[in-house]
PDB file of N, CA and C in Angstrom:
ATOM      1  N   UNK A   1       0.833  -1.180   0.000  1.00  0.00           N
ATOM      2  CA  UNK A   1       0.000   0.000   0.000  1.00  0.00           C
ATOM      3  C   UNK A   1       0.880   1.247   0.000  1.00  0.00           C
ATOM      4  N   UNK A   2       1.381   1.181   0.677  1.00  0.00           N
ATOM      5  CA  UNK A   2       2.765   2.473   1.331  1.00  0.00           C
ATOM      6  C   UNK A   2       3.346   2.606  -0.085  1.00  0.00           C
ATOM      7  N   UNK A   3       3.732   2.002  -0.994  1.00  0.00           N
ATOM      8  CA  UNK A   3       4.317   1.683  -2.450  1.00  0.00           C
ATOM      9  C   UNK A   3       3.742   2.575  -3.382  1.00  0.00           C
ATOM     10  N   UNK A   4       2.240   2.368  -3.755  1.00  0.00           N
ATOM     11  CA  UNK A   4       1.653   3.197  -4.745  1.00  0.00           C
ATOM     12  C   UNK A   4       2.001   4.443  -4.849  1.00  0.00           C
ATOM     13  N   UNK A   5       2.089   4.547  -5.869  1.00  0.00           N
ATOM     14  CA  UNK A   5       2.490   6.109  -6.514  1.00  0.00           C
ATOM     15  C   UNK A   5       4.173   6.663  -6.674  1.00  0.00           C
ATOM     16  N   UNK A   6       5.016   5.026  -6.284  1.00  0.00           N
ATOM     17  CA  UNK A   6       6.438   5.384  -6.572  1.00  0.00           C
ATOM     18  C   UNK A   6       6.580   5.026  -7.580  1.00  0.00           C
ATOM     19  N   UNK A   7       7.573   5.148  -8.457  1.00  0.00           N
ATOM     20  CA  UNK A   7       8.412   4.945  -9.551  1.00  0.00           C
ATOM     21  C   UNK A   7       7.450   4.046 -10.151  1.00  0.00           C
ATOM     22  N   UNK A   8       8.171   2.624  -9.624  1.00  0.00           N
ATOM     23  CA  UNK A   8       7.909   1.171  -9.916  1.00  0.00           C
ATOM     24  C   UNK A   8       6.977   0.214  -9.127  1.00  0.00           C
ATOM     25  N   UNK A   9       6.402   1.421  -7.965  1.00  0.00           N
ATOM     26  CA  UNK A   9       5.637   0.398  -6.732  1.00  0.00           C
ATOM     27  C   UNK A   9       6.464  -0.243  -5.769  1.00  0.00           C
ATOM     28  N   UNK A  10       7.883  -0.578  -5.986  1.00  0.00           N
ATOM     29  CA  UNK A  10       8.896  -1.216  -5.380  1.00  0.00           C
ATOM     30  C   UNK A  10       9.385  -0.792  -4.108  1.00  0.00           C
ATOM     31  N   UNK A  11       9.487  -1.137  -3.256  1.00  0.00           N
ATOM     32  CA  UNK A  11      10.343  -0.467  -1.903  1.00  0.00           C
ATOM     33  C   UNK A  11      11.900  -1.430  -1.672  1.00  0.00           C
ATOM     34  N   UNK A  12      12.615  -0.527  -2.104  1.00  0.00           N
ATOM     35  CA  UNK A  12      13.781  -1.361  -1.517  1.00  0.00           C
ATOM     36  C   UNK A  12      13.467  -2.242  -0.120  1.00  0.00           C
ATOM     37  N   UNK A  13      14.408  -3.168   0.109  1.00  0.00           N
ATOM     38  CA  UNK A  13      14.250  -4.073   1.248  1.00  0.00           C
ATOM     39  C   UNK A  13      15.700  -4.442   1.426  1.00  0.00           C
ATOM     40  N   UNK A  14      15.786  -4.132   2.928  1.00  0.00           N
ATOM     41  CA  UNK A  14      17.018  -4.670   3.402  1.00  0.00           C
ATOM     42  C   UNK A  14      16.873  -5.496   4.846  1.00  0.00           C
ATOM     43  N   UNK A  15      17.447  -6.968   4.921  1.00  0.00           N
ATOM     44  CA  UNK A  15      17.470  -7.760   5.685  1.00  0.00           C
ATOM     45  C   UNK A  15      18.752  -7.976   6.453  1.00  0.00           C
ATOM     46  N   UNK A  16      18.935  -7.857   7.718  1.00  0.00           N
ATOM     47  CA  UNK A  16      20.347  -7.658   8.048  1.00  0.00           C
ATOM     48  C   UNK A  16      20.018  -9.363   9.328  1.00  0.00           C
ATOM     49  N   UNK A  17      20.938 -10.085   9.300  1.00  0.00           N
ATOM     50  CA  UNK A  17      20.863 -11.489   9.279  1.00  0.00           C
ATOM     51  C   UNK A  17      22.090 -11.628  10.362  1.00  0.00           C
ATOM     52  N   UNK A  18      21.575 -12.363  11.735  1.00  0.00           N
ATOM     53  CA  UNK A  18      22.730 -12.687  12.769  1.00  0.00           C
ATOM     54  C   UNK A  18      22.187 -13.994  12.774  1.00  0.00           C
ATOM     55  N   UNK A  19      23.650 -14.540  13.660  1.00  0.00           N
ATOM     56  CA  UNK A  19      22.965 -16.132  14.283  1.00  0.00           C
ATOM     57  C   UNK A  19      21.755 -15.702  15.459  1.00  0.00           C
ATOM     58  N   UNK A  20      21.310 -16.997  15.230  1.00  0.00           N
ATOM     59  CA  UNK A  20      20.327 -17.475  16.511  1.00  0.00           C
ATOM     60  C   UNK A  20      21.163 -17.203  17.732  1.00  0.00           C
ATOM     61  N   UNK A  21      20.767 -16.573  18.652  1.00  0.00           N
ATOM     62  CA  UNK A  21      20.907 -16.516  20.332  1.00  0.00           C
ATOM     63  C   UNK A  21      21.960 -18.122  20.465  1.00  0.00           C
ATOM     64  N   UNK A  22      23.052 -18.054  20.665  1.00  0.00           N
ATOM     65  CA  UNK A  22      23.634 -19.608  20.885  1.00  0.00           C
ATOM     66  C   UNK A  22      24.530 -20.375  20.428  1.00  0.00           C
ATOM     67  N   UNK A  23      23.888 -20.247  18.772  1.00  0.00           N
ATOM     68  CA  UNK A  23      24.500 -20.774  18.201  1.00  0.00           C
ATOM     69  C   UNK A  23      25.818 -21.092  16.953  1.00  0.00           C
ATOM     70  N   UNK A  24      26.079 -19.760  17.469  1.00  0.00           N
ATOM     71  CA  UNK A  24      27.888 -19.876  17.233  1.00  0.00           C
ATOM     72  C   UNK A  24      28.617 -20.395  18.484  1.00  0.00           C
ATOM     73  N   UNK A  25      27.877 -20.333  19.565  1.00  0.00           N
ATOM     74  CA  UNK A  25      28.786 -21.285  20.621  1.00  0.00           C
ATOM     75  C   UNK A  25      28.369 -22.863  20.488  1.00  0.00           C
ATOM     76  N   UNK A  26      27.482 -23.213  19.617  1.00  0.00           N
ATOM     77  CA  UNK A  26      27.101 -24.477  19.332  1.00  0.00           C
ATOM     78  C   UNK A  26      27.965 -24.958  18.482  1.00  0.00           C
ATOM     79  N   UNK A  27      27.904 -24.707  17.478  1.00  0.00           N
ATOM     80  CA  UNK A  27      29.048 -24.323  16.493  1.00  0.00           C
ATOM     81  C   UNK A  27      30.524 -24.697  16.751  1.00  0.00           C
ATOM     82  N   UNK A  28      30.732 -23.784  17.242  1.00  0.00           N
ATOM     83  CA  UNK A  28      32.533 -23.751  18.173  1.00  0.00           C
ATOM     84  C   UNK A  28      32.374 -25.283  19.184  1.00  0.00           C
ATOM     85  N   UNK A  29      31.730 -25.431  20.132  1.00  0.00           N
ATOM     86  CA  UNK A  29      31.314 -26.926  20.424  1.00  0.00           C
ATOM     87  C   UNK A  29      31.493 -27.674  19.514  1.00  0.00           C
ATOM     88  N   UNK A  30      31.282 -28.066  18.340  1.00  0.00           N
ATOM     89  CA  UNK A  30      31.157 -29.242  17.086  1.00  0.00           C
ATOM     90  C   UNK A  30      32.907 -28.957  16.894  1.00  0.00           C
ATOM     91  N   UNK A  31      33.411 -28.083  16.785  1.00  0.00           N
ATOM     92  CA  UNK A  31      34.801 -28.048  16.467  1.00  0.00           C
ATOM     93  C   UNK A  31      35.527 -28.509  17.342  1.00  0.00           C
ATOM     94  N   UNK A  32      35.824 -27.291  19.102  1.00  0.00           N
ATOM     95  CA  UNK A  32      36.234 -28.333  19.997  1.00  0.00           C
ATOM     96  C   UNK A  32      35.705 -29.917  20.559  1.00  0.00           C
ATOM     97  N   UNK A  33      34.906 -30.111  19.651  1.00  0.00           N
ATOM     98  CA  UNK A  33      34.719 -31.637  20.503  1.00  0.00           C
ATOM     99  C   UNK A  33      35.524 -32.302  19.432  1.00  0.00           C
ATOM    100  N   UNK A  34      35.283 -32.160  18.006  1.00  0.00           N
ATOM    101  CA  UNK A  34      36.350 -32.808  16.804  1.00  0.00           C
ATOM    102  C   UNK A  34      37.665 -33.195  17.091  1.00  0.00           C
ATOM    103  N   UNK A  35      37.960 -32.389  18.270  1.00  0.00           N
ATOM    104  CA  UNK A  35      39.182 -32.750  18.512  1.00  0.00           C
ATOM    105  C   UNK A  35      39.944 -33.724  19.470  1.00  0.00           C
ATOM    106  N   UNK A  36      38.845 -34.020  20.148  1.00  0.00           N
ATOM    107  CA  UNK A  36      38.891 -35.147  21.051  1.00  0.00           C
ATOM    108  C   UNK A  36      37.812 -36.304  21.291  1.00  0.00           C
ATOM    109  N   UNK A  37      36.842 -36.218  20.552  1.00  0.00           N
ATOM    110  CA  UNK A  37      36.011 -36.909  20.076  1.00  0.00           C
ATOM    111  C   UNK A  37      34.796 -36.835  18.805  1.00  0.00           C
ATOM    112  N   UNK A  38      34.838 -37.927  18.169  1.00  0.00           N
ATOM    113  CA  UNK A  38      34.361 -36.822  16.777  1.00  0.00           C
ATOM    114  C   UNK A  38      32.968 -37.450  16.682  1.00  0.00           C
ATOM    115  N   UNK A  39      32.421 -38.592  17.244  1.00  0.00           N
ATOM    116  CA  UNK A  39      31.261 -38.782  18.133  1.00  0.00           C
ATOM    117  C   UNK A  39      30.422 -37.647  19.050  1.00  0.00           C
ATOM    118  N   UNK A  40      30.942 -37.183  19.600  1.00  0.00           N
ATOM    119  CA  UNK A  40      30.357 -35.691  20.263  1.00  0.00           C
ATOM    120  C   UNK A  40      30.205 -34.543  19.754  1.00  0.00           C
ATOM    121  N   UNK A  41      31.206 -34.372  18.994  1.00  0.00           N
ATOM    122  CA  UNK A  41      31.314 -33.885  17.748  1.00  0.00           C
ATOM    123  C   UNK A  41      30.008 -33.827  16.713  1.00  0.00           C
ATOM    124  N   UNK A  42      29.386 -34.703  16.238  1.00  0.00           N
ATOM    125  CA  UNK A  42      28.405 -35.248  15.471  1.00  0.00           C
ATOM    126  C   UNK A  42      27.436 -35.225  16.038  1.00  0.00           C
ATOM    127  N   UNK A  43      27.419 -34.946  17.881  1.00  0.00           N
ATOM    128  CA  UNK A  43      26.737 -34.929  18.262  1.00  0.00           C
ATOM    129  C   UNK A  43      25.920 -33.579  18.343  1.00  0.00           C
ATOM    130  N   UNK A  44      26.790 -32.792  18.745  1.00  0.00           N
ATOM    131  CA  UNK A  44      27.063 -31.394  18.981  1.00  0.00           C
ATOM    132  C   UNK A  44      26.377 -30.733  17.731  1.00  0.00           C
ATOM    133  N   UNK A  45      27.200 -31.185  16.670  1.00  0.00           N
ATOM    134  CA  UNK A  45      25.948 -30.630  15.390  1.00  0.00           C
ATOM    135  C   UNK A  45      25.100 -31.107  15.059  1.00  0.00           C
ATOM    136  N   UNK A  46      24.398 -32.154  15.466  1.00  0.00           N
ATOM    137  CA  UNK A  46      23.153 -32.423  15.161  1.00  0.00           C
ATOM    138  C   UNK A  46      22.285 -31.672  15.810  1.00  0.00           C
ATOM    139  N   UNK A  47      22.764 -31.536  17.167  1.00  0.00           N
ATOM    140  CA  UNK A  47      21.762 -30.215  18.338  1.00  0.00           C
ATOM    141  C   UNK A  47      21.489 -28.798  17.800  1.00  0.00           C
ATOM    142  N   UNK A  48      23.110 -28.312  17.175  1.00  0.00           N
ATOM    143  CA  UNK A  48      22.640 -27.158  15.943  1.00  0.00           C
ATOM    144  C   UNK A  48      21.452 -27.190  15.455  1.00  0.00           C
ATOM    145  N   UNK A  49      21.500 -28.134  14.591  1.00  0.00           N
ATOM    146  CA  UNK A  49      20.950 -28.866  12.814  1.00  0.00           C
ATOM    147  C   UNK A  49      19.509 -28.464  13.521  1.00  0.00           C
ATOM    148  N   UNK A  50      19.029 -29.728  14.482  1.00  0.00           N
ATOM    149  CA  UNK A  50      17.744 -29.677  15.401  1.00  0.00           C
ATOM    150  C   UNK A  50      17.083 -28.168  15.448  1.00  0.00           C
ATOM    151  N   UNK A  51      17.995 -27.397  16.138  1.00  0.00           N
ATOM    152  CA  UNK A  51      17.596 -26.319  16.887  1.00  0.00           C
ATOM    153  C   UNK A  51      16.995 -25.005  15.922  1.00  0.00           C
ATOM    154  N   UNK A  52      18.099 -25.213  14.511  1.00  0.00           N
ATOM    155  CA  UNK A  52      17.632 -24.579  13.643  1.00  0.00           C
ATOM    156  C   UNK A  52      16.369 -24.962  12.898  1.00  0.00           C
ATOM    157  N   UNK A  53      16.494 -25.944  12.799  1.00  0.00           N
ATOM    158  CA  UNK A  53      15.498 -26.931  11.944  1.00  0.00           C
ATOM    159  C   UNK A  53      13.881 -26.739  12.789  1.00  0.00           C
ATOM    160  N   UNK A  54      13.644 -26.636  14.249  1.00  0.00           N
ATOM    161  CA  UNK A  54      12.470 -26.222  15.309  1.00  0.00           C
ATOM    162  C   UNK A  54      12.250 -24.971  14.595  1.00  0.00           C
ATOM    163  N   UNK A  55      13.116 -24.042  14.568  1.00  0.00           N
ATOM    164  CA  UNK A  55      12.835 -22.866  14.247  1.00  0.00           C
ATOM    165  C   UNK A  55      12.387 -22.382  13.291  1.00  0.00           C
ATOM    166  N   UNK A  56      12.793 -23.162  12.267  1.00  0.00           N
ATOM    167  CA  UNK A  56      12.505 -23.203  10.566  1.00  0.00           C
ATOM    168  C   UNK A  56      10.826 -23.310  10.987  1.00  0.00           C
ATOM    169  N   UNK A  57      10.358 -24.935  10.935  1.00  0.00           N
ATOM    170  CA  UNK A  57       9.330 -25.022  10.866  1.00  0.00           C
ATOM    171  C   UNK A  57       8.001 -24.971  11.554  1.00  0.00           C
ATOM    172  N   UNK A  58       8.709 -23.580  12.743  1.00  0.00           N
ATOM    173  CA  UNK A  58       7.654 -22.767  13.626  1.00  0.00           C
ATOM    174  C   UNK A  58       7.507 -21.447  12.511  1.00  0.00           C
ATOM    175  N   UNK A  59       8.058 -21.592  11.551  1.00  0.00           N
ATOM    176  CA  UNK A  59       7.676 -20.220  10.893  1.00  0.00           C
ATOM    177  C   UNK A  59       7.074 -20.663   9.892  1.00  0.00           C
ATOM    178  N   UNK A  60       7.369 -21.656   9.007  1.00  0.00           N
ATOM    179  CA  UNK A  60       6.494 -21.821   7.741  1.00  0.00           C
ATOM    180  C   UNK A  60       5.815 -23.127   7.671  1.00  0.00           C
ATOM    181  N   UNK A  61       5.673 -23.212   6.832  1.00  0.00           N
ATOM    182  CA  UNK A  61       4.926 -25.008   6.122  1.00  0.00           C
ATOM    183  C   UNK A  61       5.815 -25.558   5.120  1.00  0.00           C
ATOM    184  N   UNK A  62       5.566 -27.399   5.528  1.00  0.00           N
ATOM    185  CA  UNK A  62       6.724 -27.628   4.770  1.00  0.00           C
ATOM    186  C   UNK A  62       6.831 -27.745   3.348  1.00  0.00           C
ATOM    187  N   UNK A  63       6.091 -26.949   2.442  1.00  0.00           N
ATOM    188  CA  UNK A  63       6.293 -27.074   1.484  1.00  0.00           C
ATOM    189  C   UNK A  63       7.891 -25.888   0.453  1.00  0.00           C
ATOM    190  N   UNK A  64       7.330 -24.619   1.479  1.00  0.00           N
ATOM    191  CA  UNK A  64       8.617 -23.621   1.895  1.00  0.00           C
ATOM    192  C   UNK A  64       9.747 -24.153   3.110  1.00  0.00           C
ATOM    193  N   UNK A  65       9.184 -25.536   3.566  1.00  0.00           N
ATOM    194  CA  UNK A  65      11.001 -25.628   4.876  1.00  0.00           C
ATOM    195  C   UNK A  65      11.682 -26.746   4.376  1.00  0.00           C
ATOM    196  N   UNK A  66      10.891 -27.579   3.364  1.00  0.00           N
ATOM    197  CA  UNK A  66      11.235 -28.973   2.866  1.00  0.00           C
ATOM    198  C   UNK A  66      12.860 -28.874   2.181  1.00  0.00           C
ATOM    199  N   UNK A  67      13.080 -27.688   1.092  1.00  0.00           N
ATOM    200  CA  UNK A  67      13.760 -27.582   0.382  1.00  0.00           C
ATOM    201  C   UNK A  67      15.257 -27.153   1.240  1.00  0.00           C
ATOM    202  N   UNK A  68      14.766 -25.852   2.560  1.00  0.00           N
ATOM    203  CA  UNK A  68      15.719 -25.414   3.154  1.00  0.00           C
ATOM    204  C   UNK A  68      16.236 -26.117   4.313  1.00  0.00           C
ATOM    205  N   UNK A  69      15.153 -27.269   4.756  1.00  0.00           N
ATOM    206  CA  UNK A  69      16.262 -28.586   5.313  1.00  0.00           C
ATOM    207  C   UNK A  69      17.113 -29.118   4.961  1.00  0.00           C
ATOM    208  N   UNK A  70      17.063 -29.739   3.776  1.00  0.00           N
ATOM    209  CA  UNK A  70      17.640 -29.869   2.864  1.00  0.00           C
ATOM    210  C   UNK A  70      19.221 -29.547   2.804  1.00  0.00           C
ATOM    211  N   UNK A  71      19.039 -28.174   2.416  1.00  0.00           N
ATOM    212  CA  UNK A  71      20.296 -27.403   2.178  1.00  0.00           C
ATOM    213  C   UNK A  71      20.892 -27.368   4.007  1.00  0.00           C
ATOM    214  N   UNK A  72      19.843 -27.166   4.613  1.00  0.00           N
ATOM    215  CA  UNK A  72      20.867 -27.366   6.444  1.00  0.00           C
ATOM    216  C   UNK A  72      21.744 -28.358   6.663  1.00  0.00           C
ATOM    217  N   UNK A  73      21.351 -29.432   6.059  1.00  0.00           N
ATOM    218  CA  UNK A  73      21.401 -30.906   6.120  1.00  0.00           C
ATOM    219  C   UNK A  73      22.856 -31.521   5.738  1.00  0.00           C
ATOM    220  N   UNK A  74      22.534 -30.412   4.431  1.00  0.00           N
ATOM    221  CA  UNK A  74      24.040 -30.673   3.651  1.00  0.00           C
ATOM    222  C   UNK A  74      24.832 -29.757   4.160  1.00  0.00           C
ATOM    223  N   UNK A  75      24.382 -28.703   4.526  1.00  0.00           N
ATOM    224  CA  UNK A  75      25.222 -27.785   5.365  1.00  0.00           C
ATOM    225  C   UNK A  75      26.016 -28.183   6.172  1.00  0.00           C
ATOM    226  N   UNK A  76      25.416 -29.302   7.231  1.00  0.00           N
ATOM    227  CA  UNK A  76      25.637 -30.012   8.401  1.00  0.00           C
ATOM    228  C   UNK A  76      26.850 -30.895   7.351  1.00  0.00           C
ATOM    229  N   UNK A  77      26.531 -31.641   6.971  1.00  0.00           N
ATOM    230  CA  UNK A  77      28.147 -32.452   6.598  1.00  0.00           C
ATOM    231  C   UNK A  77      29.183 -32.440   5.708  1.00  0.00           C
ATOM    232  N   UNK A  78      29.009 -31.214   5.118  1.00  0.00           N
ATOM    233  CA  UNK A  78      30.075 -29.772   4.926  1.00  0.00           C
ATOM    234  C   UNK A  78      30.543 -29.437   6.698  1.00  0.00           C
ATOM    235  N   UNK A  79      30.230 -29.093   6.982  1.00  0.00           N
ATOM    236  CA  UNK A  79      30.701 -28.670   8.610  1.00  0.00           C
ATOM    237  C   UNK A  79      31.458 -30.061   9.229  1.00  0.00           C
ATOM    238  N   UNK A  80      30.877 -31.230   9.016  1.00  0.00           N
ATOM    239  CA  UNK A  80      31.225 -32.583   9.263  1.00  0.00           C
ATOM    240  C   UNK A  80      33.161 -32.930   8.417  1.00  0.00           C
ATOM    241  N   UNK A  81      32.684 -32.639   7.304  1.00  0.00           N
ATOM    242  CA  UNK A  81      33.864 -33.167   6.659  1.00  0.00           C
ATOM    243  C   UNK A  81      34.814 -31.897   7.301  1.00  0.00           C
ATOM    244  N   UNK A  82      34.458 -30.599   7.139  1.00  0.00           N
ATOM    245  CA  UNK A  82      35.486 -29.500   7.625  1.00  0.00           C
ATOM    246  C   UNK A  82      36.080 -30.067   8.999  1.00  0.00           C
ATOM    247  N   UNK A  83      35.596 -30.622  10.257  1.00  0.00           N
ATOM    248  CA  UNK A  83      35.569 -31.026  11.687  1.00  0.00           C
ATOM    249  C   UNK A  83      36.490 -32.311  11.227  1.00  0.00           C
ATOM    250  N   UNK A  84      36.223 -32.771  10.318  1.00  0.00           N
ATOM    251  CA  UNK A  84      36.937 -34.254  10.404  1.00  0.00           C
ATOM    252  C   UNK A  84      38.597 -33.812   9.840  1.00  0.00           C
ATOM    253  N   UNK A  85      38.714 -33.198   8.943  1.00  0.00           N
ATOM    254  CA  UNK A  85      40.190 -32.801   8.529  1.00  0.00           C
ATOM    255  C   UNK A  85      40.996 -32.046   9.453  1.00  0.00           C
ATOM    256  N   UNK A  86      39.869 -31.260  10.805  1.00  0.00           N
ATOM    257  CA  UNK A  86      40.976 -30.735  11.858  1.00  0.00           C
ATOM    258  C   UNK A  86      41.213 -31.564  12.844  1.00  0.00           C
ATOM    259  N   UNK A  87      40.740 -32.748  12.969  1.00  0.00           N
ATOM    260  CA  UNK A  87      40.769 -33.576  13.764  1.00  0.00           C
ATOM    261  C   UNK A  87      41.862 -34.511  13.383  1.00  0.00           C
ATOM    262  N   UNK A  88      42.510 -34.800  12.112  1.00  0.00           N
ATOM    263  CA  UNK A  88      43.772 -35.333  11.231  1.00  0.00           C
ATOM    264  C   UNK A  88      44.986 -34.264  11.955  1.00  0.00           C
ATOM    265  N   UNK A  89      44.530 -33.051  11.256  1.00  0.00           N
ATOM    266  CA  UNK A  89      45.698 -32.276  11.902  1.00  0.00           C
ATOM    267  C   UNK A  89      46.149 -31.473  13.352  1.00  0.00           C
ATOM    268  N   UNK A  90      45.199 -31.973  13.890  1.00  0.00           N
ATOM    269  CA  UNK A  90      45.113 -31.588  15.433  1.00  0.00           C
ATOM    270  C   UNK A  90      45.275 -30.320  15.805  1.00  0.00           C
ATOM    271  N   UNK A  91      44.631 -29.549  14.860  1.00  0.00           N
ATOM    272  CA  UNK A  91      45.243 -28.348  15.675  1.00  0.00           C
ATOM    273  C   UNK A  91      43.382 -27.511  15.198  1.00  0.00           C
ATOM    274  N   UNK A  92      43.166 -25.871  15.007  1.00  0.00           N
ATOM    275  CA  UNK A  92      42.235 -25.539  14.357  1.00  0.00           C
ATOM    276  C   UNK A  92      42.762 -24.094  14.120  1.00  0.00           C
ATOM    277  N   UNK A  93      42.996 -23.902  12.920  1.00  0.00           N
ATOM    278  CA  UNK A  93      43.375 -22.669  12.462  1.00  0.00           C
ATOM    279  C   UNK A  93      42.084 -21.656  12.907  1.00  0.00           C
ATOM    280  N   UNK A  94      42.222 -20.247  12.737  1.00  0.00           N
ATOM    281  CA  UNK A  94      41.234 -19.407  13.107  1.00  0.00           C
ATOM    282  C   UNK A  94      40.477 -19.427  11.745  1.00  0.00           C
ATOM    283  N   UNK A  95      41.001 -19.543  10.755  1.00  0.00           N
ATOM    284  CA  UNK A  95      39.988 -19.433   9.425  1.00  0.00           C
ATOM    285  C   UNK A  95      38.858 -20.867   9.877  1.00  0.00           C
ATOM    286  N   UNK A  96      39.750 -21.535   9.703  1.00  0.00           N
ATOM    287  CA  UNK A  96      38.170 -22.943  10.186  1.00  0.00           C
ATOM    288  C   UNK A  96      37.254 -22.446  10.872  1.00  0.00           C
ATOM    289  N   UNK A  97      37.478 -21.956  12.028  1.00  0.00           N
ATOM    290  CA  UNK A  97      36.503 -21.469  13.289  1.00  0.00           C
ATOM    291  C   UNK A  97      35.623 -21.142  12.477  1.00  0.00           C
ATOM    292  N   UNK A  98      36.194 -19.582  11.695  1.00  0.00           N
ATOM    293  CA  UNK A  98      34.973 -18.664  10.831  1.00  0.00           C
ATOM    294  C   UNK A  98      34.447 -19.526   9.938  1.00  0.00           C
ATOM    295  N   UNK A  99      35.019 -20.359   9.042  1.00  0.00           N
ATOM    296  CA  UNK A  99      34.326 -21.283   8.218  1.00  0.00           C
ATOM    297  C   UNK A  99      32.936 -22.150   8.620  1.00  0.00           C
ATOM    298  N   UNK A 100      33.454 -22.585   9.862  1.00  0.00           N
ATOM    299  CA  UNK A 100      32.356 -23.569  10.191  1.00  0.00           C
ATOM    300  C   UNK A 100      31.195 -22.229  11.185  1.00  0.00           C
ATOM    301  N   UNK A 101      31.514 -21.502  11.947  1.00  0.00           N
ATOM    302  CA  UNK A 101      30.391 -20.518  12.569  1.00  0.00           C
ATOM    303  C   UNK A 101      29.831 -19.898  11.372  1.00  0.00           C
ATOM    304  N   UNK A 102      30.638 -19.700  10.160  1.00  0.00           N
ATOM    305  CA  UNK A 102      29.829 -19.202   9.321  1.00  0.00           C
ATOM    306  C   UNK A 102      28.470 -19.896   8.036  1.00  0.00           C
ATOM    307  N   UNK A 103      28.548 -20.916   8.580  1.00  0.00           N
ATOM    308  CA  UNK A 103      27.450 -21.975   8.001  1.00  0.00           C
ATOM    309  C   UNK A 103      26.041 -21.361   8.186  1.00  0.00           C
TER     310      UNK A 103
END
């Protein structure tokens, strides 16, 4: 409504996007546990995966959350394989950290 009578009808839109309350310390959890157990590890991000995944589909229906599980999903073992190669080299560079919080 607010639109009519501009240009194009269009209103710019800007969305500015943080983590969930948590869960970059969830996150950082899945990494330090990789390193001493990669079972807890797996564990740790599945509680992520979960937590996001509640949240997803308190907002829509799954015909809009079906697709973006999905992509969490694979998200999740992208984050998996990243956790498993610092766990070879025992150590965790600071770029990993951001890599995997930034999922």
């Amino acid at each position: 409504e607010e639109a009519k009578g501009r240009d194009s009808g269009r209103v710019p839109t800007m969305a500015i996007v943080s983590a969930m309350g948590g869960m970059t310390d969830l996150l950082i959890n899945v990494v330090d546990n990789a390193l001493v157990d990669m079972d807890a590890a797996e564990e740790a991000l599945e509680k992520a995966i979960e937590r996001q995944l509640s949240t997803l589909k308190e907002l829509a229906p799954p015909e809009i959350t079906d697709p973006i599980e999905a992509n969490i999903r694979r998200d999740g073992q992208d984050i998996l394989n990243v956790v498993r190669s610092l766990r070879l080299i025992r150590t965790v560079p600071s770029v990993n950290i951001e890599l995997v919080t930034g999922f």
